[in-house]
Protein backbone atom coordinates (compact mmCIF):
# COMPACT_ATOMS: atom_id res chain seq x y z
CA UNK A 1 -14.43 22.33 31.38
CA UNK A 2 -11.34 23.92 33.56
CA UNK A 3 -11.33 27.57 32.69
CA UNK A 4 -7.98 28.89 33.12
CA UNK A 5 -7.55 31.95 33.81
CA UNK A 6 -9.80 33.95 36.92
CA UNK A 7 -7.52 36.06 37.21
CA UNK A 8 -7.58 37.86 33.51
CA UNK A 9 -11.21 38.18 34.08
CA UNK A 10 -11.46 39.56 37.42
CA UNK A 11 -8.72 41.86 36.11
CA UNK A 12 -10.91 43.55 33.07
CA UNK A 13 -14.00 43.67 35.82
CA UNK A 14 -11.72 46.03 37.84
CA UNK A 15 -11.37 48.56 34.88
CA UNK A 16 -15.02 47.21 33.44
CA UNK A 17 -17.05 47.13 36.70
CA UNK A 18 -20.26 46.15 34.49
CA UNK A 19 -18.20 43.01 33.11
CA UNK A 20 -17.85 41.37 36.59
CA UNK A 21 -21.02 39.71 36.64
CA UNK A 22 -21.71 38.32 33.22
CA UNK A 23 -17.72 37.45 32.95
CA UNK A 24 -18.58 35.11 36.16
CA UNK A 25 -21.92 34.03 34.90
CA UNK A 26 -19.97 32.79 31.71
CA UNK A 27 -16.61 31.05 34.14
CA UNK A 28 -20.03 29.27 36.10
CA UNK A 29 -21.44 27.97 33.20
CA UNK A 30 -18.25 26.60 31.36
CA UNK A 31 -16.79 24.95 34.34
CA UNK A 32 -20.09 23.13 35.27
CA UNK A 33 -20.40 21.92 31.41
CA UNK A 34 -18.51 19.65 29.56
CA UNK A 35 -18.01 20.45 25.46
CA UNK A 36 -17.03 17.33 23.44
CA UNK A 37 -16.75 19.63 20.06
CA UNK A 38 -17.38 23.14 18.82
CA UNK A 39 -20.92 22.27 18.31
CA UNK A 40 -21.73 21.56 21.68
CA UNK A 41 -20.17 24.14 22.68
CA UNK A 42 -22.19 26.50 20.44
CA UNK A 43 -25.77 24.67 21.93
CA UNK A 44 -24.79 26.48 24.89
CA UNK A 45 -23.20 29.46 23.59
CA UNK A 46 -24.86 30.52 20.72
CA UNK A 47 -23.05 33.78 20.49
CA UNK A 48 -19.88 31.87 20.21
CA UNK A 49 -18.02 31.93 16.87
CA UNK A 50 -14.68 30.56 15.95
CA UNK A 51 -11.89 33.16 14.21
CA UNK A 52 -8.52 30.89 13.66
CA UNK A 53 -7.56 29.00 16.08
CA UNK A 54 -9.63 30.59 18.89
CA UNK A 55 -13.12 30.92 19.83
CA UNK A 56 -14.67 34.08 20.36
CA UNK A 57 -18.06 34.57 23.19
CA UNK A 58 -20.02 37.45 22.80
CA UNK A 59 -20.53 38.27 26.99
CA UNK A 60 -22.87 40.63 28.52
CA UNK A 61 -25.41 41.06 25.46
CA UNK A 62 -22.12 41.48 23.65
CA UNK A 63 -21.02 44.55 24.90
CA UNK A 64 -17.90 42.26 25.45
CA UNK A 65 -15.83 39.58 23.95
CA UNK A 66 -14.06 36.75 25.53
CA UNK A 67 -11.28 35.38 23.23
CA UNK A 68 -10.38 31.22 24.27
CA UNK A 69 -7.92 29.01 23.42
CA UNK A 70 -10.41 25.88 23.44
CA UNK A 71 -8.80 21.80 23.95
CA UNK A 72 -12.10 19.83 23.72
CA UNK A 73 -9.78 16.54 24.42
CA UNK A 74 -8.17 17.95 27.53
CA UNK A 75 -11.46 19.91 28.41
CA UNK A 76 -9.55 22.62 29.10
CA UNK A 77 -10.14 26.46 28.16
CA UNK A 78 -7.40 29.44 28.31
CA UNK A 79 -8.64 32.88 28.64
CA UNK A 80 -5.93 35.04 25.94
CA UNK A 81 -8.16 38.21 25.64
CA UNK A 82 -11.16 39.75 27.39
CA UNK A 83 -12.34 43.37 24.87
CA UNK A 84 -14.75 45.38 24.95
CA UNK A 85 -16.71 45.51 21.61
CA UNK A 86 -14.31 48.07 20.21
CA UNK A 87 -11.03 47.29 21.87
CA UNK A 88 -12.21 43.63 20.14
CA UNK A 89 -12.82 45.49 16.45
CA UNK A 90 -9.47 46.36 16.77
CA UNK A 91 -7.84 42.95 17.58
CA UNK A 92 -6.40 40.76 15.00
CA UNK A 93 -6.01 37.02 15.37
């Protein structure tokens, strides 16, 4: 799966120091699988959840949440939102 975008994670890690290395534990893992469907995707996500059209990952014993625009056809994932657990109470889809 081609994660796209780095950069919005690396940005939240600057303000959320304690995000960097889950965040890039998370980019490893979904750019060295490949996710035919949502459930697939959950077998190696369990914390994953879907809330419209996006998917949600709990990250970093979910003191954070990762909000993905998910093509299972294309195998490609866009990063809209990285939260923390309350700036992600807050969000609406």
């Amino acid at each position: 799966m081609r994660v796209i975008s780095n950069k919005r994670l690396v940005e939240f890690a600057a303000v959320h120091p304690d995000a960097s290395v889950p965040l890039q534990i998370w980019r490893k893992t979904m750019e060295a699988g490949r996710f035919a469907n949502f459930a697939a995707l959950k077998r190696s996500f369990n914390a994953t959840d879907r809330v419209g059209g996006f998917y949600v990952f709990d990250i970093g014993g979910n003191e954070f949440r990762l909000i993905a625009a998910v093509h299972f056809n294309t195998q490609m994932l866009y990063v809209r939102h990285v939260f923390t657990h309350k700036e992600y109470e807050k969000w609406k889809p």
